[in-house]
Each structure stands twice: as C-alpha cells, then as structure tokens.
Protein backbone atom coordinates (compact mmCIF):
# COMPACT_ATOMS: atom_id res chain seq x y z
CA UNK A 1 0.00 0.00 0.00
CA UNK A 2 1.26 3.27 -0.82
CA UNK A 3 1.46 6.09 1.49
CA UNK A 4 -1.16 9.07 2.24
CA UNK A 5 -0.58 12.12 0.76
CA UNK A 6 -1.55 15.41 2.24
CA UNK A 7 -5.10 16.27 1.16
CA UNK A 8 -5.70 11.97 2.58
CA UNK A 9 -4.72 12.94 6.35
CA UNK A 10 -7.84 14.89 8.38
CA UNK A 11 -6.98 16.18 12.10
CA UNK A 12 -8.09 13.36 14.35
CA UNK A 13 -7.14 10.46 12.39
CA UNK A 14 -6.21 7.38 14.10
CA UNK A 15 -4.72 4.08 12.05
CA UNK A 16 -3.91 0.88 13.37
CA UNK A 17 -0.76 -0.25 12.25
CA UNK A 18 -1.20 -3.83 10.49
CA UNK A 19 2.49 -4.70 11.38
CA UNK A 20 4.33 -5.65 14.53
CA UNK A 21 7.50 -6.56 15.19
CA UNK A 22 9.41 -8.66 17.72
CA UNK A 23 13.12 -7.41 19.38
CA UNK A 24 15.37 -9.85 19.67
CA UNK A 25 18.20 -10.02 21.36
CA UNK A 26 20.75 -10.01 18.53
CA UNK A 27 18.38 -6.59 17.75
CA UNK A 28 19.21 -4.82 20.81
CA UNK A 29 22.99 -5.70 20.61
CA UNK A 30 24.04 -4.80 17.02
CA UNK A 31 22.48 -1.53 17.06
CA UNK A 32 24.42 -0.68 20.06
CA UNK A 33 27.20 -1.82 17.99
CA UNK A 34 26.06 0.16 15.03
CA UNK A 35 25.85 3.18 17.08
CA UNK A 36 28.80 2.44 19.37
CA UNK A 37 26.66 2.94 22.25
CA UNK A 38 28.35 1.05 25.02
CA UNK A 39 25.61 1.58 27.88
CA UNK A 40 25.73 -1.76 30.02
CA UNK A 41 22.11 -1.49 30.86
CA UNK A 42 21.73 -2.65 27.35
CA UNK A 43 24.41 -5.12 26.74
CA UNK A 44 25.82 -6.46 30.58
CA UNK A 45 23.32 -9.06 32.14
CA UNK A 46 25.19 -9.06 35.04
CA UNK A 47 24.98 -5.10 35.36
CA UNK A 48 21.29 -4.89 34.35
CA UNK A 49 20.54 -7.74 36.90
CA UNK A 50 21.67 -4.99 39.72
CA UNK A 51 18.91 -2.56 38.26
CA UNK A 52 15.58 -1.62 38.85
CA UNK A 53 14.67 -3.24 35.53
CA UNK A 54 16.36 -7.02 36.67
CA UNK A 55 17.47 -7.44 33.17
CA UNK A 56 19.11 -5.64 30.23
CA UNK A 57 16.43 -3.10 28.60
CA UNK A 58 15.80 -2.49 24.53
CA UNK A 59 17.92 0.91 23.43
CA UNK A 60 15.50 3.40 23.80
CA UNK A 61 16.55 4.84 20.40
CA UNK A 62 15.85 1.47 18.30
CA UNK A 63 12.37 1.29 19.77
CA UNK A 64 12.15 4.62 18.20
CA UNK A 65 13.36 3.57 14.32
CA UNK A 66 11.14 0.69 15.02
CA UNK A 67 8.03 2.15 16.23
CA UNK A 68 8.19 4.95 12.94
CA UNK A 69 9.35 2.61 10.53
CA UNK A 70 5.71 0.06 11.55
CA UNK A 71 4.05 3.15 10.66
CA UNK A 72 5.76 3.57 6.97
CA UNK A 73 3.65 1.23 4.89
CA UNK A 74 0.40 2.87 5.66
CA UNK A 75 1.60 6.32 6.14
CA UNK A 76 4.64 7.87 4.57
CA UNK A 77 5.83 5.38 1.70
CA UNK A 78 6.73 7.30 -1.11
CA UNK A 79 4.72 10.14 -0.03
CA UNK A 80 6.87 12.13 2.54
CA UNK A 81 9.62 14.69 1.32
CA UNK A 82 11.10 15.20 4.69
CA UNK A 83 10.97 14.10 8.84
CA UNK A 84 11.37 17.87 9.90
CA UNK A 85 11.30 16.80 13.70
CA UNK A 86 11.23 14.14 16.61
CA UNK A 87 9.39 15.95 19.57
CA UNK A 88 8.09 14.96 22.96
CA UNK A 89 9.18 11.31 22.98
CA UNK A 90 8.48 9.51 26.22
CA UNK A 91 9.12 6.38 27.01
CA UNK A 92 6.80 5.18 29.63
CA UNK A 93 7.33 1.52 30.35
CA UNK A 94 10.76 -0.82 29.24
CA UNK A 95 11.23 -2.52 26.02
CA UNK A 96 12.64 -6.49 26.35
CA UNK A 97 14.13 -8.85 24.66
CA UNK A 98 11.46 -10.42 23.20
CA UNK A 99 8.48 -8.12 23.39
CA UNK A 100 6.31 -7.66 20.20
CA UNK A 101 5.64 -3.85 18.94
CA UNK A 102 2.51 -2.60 17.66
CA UNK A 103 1.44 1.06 16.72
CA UNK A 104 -1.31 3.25 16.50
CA UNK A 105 -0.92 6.85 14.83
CA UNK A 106 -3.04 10.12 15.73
CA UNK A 107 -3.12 12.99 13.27
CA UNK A 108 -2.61 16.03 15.02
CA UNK A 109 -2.44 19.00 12.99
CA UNK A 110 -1.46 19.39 9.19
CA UNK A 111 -1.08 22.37 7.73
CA UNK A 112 0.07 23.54 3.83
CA UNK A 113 3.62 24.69 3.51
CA UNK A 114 4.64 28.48 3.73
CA UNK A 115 6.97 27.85 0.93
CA UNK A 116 5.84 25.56 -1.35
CA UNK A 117 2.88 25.12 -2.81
CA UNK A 118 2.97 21.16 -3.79
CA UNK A 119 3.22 19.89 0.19
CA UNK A 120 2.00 20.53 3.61
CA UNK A 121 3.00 19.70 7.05
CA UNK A 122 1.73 17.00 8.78
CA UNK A 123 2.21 16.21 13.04
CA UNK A 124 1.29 12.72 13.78
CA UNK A 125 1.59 11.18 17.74
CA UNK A 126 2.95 7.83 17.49
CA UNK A 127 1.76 5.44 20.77
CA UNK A 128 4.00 2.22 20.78
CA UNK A 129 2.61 -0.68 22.47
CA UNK A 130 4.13 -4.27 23.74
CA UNK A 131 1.92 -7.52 23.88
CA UNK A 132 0.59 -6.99 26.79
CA UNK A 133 -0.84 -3.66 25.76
CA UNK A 134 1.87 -1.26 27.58
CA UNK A 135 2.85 2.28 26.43
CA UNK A 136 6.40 1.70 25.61
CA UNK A 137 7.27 4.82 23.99
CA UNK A 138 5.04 7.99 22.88
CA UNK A 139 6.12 10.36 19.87
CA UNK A 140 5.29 13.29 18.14
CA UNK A 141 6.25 13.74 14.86
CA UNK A 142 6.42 16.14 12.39
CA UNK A 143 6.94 15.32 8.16
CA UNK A 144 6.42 17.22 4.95
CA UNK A 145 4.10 15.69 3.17
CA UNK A 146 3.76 16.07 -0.77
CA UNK A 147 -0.07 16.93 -2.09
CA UNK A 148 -1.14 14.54 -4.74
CA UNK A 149 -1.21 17.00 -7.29
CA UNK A 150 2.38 16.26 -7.66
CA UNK A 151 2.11 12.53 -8.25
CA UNK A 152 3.67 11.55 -11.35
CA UNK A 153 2.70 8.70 -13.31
C-alpha cells in the first residue's frame, strides 16, 4: 500500500498499524554496535541484573526507528519529502528482549507549507505498544508531506 498524501490525512485520524514486530536479542545488541553505544544497561546481564529493571532493557533509540518505521507502509511510503522533527518522545514503560511492537498513529495537525505550494505539514503522535498492551514509547512527529497534485505517473 502506498502512502497518504496530504489532502488523505484529516486532524483526528487514528490508524492501526497492520504490522508488529518482535526485538530480539541479537536486535538490541548490534544496534548498540552500530551506534557504538556502550551503555551496560543494554548489553551487561550481570549489570542490568543490579537494576531496577532485573534485566538488560531495549535501546530506547531502536524502539524509536522501530516504532516509525511500523508506521511507513500505511503512512509515509513514497509520499513524505522530509521528517522535519522528533518531539516529545516519552518512554513510559521498558522494552525487552522479546516483546512484540505494535502502533497506533493520531493525526494532530497538518497544515500547507509556507513555501511551497505542492506539500503541507503533517504532526502525527505515534503510541508504541508491547503484547501486553503497555505504552512503551510515545512520539510526536512532524513530516512534509507532498499533495497529490504532484504525483507523477
């Protein structure tokens, strides 16, 4: 499915995201590699064991990429110019090895561009979930959107 294009997105919105994904361990650990973050909470069993969490915890910032790229089939695939901005991201409850992501999306406000006539703004609150129904991580964001006028064939 292609994504929505500007004039498709109403204040208010909500969609269901059809796809969820499970973290796995090997997840968690190579993007701390990738991003040489070396935070033991994430990677030292023994030091996570010590923690309020009893275990090592899902990189906040890969529950992020995850949680916006669930949202890309229905939403921004081929229709988005730009992510302007990441705002207000929360993240309420732990991410573990093992839990399964889902996502719903809320259209917040959407507004045409100052500057260019053939997109708009859109600011959409994504609400990650686990399985057992758990707010793992709240975001707004914000993406230019092109209008369908400018679909070529």
């Amino acid at each position: 499915m292609p994504g929505q294009y500007f004039e498709d997105l109403e204040i208010g919105m909500r969609f269901s995201h059809r796809l969820g994904r499970t973290i796995t361990e090997a997840d968690n650990v190579f993007f701390n590699a990738l991003t040489m973050n070396t935070q033991p909470l994430h990677l030292n069993e023994e030091f996570a064991r010590q923690t309020q969490f009893g275990r090592r915890i899902v990189n906040g910032i890969l529950t992020l990429g995850l949680v916006v790229g669930i949202t890309v089939s229905d939403l921004t695939e081929g229709t988005i110019i730009a992510n302007l901005a990441y705002e207000r991201v929360v993240h309420p409850y732990p991410v573990y090895h093992g839990d399964t992501i889902t996502v719903e999306t809320e259209i917040l406000e959407k507004r045409p561009s100052n500057s260019h006539s053939d997109r708009g703004i859109i600011r959409m609150k994504h609400i990650g979930r686990n399985q057992d129904g758990k707010i793992v991580i709240e975001v707004e964001r914000i993406a230019l959107f092109l209008k369908r006028s400018t679909e070529t064939a």
